[in-house]
C-alpha atoms as a PDB file:
ATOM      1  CA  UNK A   1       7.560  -4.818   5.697  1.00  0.00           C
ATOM      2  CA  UNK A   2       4.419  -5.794   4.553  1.00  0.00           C
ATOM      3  CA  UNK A   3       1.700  -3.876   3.266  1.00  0.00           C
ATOM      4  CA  UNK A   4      -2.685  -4.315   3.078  1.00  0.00           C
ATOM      5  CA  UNK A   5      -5.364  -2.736   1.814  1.00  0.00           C
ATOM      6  CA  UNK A   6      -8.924  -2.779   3.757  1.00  0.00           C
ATOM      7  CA  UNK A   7     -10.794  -3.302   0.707  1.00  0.00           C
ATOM      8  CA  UNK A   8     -14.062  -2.623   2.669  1.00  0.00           C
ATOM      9  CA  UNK A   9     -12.492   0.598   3.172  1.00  0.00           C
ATOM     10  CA  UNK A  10     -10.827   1.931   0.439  1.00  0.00           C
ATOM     11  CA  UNK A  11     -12.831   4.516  -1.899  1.00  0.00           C
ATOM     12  CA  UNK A  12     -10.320   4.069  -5.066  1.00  0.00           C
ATOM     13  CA  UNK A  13      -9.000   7.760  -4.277  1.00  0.00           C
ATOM     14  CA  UNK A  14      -5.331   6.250  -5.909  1.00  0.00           C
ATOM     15  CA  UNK A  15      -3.342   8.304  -3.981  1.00  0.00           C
ATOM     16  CA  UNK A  16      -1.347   4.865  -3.092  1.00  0.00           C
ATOM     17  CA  UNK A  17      -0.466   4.144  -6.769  1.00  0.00           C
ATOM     18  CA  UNK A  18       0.540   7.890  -7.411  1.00  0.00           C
ATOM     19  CA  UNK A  19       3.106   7.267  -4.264  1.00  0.00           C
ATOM     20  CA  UNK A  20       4.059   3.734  -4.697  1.00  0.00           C
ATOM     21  CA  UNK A  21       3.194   1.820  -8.126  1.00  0.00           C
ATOM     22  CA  UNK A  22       5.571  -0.880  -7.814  1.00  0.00           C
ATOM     23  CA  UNK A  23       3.615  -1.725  -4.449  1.00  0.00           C
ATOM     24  CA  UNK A  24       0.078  -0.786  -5.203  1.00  0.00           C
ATOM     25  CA  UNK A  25      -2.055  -1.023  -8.617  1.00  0.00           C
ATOM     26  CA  UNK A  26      -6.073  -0.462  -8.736  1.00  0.00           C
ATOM     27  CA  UNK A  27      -8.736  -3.218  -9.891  1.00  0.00           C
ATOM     28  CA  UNK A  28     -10.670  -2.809 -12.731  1.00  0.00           C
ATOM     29  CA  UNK A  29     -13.459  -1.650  -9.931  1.00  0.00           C
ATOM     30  CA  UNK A  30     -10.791   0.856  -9.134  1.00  0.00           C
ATOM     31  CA  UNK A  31      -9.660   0.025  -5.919  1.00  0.00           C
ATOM     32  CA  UNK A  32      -6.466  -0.818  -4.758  1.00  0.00           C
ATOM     33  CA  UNK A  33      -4.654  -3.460  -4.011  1.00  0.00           C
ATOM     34  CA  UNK A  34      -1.344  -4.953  -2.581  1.00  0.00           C
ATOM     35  CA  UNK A  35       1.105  -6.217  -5.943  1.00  0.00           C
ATOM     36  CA  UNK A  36       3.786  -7.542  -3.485  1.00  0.00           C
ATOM     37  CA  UNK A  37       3.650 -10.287  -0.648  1.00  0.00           C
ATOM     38  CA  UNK A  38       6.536  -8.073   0.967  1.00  0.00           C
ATOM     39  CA  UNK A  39       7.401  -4.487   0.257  1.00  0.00           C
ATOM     40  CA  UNK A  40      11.051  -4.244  -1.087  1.00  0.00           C
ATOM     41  CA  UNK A  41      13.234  -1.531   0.966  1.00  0.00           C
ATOM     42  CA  UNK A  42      13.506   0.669  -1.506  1.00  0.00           C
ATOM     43  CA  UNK A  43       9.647   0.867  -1.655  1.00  0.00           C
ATOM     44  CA  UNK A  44       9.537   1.111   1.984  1.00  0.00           C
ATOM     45  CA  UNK A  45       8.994   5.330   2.401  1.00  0.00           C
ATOM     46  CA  UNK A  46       6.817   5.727  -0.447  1.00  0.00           C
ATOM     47  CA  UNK A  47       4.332   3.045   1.216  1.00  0.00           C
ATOM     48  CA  UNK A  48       4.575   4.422   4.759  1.00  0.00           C
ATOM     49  CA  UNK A  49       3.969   7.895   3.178  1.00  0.00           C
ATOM     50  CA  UNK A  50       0.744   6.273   1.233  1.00  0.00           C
ATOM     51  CA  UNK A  51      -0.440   5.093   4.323  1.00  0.00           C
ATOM     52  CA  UNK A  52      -0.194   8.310   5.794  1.00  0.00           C
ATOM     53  CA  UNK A  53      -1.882  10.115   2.821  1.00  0.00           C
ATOM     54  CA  UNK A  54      -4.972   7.482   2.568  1.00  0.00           C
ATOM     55  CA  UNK A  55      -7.883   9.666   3.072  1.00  0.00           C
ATOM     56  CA  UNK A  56      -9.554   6.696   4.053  1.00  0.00           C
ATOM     57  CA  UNK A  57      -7.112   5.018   6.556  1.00  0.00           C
ATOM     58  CA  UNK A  58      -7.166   1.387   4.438  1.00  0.00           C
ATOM     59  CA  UNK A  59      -3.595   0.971   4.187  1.00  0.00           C
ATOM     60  CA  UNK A  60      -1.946  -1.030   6.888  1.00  0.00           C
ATOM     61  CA  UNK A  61       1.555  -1.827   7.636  1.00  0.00           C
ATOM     62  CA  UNK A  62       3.516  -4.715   9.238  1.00  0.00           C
ATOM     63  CA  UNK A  63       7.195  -3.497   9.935  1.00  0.00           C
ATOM     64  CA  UNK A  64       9.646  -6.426  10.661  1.00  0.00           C
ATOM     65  CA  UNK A  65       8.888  -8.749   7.794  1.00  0.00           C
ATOM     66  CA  UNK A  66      10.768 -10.044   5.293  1.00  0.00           C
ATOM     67  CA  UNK A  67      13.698  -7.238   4.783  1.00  0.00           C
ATOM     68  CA  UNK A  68      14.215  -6.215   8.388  1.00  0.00           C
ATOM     69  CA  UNK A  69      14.227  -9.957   9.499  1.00  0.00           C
END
């Protein structure tokens, strides 16, 4: 799995870190961004329930990548 950030779209809200902080960190501008080229599986829930919780819809995932082959 991998994950992105729309950085034209994200508002710096952090809900992404609070979830997932081995996956996500914010700038010093305070928005986030993607730490990881692929999301470990263990990561995997917390970052699909980021997405979800993104007030502003700038998280996108790629299933299939890396872990799941």
């Amino acid at each position: 799995m991998r994950a992105e950030v729309d950085d034209t779209a994200c508002a710096g809200h952090g809900i992404c870190v609070g979830h997932a902080p081995e996956v996500f960190e914010l700038t010093g501008e305070g928005y986030s961004v993607v730490r990881v080229d692929e999301v470990p599986a263990a990561y995997e829930a917390a970052v699909r329930l980021a997405a979800r919780q993104c007030p502003t819809y700038s998280i996108t995932i790629t299933e299939g990548m890396g872990n799941d082959g």
